[in-house]
Each structure stands twice: as structure tokens, then as C-alpha cells.
PDB file of N, CA and C in Angstrom:
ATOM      1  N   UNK A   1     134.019  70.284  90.925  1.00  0.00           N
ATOM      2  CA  UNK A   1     133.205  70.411  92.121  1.00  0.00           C
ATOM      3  C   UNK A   1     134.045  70.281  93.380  1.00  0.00           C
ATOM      4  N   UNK A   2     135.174  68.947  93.310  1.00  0.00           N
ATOM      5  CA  UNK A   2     135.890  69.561  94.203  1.00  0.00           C
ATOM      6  C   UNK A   2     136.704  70.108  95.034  1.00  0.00           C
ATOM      7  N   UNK A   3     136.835  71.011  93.579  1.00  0.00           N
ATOM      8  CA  UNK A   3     137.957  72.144  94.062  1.00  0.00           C
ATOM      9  C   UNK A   3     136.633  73.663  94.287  1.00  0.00           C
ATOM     10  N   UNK A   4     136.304  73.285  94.375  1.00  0.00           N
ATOM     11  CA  UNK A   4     134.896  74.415  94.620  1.00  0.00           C
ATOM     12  C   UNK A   4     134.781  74.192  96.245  1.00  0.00           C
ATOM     13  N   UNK A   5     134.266  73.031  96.891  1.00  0.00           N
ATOM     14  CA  UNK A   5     134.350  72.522  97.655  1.00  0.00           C
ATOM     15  C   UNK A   5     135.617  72.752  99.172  1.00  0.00           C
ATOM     16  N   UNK A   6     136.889  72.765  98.088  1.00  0.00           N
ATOM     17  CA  UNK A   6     137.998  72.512  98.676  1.00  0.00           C
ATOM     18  C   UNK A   6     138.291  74.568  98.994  1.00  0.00           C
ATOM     19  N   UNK A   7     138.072  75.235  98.252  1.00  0.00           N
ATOM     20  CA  UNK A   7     138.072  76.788  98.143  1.00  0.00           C
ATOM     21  C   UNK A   7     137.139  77.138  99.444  1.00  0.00           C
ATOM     22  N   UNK A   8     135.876  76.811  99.460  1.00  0.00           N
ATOM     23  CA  UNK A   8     134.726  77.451 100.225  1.00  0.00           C
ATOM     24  C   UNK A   8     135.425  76.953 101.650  1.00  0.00           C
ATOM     25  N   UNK A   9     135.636  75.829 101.783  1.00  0.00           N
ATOM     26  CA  UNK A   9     136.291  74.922 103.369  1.00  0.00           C
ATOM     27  C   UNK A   9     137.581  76.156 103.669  1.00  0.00           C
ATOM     28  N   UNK A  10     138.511  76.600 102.527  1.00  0.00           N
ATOM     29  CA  UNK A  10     139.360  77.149 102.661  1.00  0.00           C
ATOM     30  C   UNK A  10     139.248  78.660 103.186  1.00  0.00           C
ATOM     31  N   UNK A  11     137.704  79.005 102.583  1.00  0.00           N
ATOM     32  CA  UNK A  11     137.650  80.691 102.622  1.00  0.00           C
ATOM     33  C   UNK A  11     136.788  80.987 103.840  1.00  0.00           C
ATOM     34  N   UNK A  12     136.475  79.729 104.824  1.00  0.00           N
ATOM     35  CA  UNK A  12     135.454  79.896 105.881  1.00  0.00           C
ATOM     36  C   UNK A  12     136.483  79.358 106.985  1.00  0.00           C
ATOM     37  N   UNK A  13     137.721  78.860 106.538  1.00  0.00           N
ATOM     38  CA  UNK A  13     138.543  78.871 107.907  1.00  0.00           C
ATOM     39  C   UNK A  13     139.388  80.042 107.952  1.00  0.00           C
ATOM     40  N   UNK A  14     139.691  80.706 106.889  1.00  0.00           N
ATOM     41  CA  UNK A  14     140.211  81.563 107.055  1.00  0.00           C
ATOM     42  C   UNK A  14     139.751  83.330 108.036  1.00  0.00           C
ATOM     43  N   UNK A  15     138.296  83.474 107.311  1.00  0.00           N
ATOM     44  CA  UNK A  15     137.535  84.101 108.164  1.00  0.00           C
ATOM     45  C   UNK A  15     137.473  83.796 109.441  1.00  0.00           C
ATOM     46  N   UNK A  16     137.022  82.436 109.825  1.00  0.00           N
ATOM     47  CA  UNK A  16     137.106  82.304 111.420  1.00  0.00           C
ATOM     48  C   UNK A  16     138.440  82.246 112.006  1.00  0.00           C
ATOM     49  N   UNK A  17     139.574  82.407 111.452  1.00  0.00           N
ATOM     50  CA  UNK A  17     141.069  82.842 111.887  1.00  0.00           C
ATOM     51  C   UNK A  17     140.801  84.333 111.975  1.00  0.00           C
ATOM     52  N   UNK A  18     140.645  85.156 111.320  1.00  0.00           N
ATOM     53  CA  UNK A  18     140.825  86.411 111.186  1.00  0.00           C
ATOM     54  C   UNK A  18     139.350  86.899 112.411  1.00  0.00           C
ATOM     55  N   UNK A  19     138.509  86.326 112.509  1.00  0.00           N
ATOM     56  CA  UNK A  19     137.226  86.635 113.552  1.00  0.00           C
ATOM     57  C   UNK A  19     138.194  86.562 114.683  1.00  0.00           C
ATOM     58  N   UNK A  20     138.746  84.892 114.722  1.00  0.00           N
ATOM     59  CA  UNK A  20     139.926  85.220 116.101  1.00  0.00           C
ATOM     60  C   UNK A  20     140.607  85.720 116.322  1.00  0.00           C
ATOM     61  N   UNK A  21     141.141  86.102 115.459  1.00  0.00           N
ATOM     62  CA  UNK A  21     142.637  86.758 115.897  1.00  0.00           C
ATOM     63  C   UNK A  21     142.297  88.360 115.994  1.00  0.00           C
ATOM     64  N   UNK A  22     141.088  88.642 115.383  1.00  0.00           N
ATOM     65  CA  UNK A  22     140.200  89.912 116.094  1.00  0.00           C
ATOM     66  C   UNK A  22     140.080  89.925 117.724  1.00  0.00           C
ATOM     67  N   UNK A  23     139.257  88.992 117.758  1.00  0.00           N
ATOM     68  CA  UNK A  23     139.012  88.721 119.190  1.00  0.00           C
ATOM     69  C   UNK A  23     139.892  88.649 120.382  1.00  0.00           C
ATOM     70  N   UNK A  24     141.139  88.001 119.695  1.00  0.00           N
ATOM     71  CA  UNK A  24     142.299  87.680 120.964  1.00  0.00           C
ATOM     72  C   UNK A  24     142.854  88.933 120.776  1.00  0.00           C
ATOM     73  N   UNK A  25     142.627  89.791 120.146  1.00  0.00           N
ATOM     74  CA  UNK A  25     143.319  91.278 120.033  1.00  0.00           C
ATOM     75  C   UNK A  25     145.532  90.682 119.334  1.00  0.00           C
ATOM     76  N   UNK A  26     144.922  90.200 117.984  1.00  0.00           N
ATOM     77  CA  UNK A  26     146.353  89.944 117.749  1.00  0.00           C
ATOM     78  C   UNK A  26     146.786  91.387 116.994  1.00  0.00           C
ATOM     79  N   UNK A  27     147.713  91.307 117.017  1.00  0.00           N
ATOM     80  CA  UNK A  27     149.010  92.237 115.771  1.00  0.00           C
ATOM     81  C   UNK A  27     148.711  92.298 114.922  1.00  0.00           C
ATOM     82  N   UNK A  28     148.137  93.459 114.006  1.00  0.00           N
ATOM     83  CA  UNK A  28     147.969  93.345 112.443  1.00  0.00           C
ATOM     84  C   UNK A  28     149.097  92.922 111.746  1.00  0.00           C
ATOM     85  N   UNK A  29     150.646  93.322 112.119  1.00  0.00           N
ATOM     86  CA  UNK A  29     151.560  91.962 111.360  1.00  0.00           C
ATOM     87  C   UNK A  29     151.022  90.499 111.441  1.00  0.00           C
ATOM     88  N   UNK A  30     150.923  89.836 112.775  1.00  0.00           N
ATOM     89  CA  UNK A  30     150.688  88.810 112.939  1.00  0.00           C
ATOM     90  C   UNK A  30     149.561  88.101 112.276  1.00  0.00           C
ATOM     91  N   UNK A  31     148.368  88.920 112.540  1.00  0.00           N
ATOM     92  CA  UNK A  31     147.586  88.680 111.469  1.00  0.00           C
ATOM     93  C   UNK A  31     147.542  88.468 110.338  1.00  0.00           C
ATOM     94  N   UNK A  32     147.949  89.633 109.190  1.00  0.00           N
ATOM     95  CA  UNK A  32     148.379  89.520 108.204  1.00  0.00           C
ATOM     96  C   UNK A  32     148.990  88.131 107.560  1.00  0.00           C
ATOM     97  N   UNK A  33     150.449  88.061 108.528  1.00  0.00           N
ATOM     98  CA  UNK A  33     151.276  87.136 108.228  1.00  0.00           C
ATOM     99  C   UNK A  33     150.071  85.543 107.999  1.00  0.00           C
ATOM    100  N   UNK A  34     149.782  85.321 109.259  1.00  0.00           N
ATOM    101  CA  UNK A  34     148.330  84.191 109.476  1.00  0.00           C
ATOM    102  C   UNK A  34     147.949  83.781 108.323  1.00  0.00           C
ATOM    103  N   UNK A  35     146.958  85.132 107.897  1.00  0.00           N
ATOM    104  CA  UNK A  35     145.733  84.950 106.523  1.00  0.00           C
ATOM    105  C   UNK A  35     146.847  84.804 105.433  1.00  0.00           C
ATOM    106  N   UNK A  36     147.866  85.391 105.290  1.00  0.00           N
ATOM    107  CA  UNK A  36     148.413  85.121 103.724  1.00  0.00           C
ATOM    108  C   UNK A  36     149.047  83.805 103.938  1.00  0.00           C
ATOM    109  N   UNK A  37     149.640  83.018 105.141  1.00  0.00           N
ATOM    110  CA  UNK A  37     149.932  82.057 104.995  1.00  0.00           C
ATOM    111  C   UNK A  37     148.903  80.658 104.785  1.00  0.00           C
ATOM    112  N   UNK A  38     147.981  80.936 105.308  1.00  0.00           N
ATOM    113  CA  UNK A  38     146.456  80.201 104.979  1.00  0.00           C
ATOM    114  C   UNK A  38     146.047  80.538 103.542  1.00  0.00           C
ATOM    115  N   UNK A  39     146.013  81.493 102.754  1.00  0.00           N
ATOM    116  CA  UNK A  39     145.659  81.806 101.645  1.00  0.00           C
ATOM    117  C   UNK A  39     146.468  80.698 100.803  1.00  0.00           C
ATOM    118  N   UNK A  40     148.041  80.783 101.049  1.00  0.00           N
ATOM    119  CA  UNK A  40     148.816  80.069 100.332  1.00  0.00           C
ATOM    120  C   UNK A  40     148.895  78.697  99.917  1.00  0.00           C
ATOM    121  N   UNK A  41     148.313  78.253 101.596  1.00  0.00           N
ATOM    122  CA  UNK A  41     148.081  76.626 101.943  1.00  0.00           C
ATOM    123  C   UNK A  41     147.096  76.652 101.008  1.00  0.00           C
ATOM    124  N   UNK A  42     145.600  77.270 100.938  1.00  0.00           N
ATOM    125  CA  UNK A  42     144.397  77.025 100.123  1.00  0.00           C
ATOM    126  C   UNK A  42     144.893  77.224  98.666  1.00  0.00           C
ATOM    127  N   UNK A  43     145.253  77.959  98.013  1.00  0.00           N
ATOM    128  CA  UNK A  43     145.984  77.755  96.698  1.00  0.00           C
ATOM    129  C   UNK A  43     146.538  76.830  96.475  1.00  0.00           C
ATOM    130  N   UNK A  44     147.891  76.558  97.210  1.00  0.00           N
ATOM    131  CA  UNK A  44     148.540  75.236  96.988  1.00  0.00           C
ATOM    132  C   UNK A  44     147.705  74.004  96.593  1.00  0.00           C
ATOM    133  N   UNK A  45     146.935  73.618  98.139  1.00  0.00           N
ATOM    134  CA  UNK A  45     146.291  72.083  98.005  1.00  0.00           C
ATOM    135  C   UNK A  45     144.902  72.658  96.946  1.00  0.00           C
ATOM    136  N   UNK A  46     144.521  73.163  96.250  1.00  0.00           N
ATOM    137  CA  UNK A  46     143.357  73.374  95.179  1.00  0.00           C
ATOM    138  C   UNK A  46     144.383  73.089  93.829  1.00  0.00           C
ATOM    139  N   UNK A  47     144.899  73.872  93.750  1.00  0.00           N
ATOM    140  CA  UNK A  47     146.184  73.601  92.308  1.00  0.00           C
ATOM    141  C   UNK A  47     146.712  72.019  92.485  1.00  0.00           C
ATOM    142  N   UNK A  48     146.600  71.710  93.835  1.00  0.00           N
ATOM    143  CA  UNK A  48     147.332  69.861  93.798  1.00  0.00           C
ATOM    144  C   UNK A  48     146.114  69.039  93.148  1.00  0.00           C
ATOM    145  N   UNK A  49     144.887  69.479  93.973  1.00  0.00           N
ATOM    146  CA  UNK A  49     143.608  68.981  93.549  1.00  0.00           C
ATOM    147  C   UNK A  49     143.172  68.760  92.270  1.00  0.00           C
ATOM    148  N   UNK A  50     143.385  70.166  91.385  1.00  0.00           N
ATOM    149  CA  UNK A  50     142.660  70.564  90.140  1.00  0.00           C
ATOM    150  C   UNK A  50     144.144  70.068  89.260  1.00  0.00           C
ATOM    151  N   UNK A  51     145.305  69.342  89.363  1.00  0.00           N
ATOM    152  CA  UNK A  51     146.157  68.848  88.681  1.00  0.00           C
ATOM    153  C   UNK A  51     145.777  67.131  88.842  1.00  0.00           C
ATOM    154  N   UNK A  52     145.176  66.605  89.861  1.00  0.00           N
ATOM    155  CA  UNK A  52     144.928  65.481  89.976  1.00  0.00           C
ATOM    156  C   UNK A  52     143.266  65.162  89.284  1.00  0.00           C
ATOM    157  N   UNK A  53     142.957  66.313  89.126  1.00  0.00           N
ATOM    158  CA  UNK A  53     141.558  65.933  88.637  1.00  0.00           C
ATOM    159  C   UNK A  53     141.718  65.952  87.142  1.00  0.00           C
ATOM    160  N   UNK A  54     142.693  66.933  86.736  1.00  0.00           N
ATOM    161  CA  UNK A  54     142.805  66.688  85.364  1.00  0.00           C
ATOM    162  C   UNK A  54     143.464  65.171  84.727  1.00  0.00           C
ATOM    163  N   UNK A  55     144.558  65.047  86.186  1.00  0.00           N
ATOM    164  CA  UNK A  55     145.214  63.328  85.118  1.00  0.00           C
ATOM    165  C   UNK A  55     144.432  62.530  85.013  1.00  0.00           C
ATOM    166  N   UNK A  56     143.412  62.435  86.582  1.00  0.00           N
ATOM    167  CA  UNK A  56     142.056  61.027  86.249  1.00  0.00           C
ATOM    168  C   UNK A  56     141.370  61.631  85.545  1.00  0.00           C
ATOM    169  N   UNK A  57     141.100  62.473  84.438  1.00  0.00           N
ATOM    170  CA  UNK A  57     140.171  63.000  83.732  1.00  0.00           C
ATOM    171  C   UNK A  57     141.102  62.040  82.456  1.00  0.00           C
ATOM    172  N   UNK A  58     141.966  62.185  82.103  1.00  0.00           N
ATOM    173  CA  UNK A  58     142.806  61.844  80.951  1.00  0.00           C
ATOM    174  C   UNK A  58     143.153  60.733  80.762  1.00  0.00           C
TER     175      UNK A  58
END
């Protein structure tokens, strides 16, 4: 649950990055670069999450 939790927080800041960076009229490099580096952060800390949920599971 929460890495479910931790995904949705992840996939609704990312949108409101990409709403902004619409808005401020950024660089589709820049952009780009942005969302995949946010994508990465949200992978990362979910895989830290869902490795810590498994050891207190065990």
C-alpha cells in the first residue's frame, strides 16, 4: 500500500511539473530532461521502499 501511495504522490508531481513547464513555455529538451529525471527519483525511492517492506515483512 505504500508503495502504491508513494507512485500516485510521484505520478501527480510529475504532471504538475510538466503542466508547468508547459506554462512557463520551457524547452522540450529541458522538459524532457525534468520528467525523466523525476521518473527516476520515483523509481528509485519506491524500489528503496518495496526492499524495506520486504525485510520488515521477513
Amino acid at each position: 500500500m505504500k508503495i502504491t501511495r508513494i507512485g500516485l504522490a510521484y505520478g501527480s508531481l510529475i504532471i504538475a511539473a510538466a503542466m508547468l513547464m508547459m506554462h512557463l513555455d520551457v524547452s522540450d529538451g529541458t522538459a524532457l530532461i525534468v520528467t525523466i529525471g523525476l521518473a527516476v527519483i520515483a523509481l528509485t525511492h519506491m524500489r528503496r521502499a518495496s526492499r524495506q517492506s520486504c525485510e520488515s515483512a521477513s
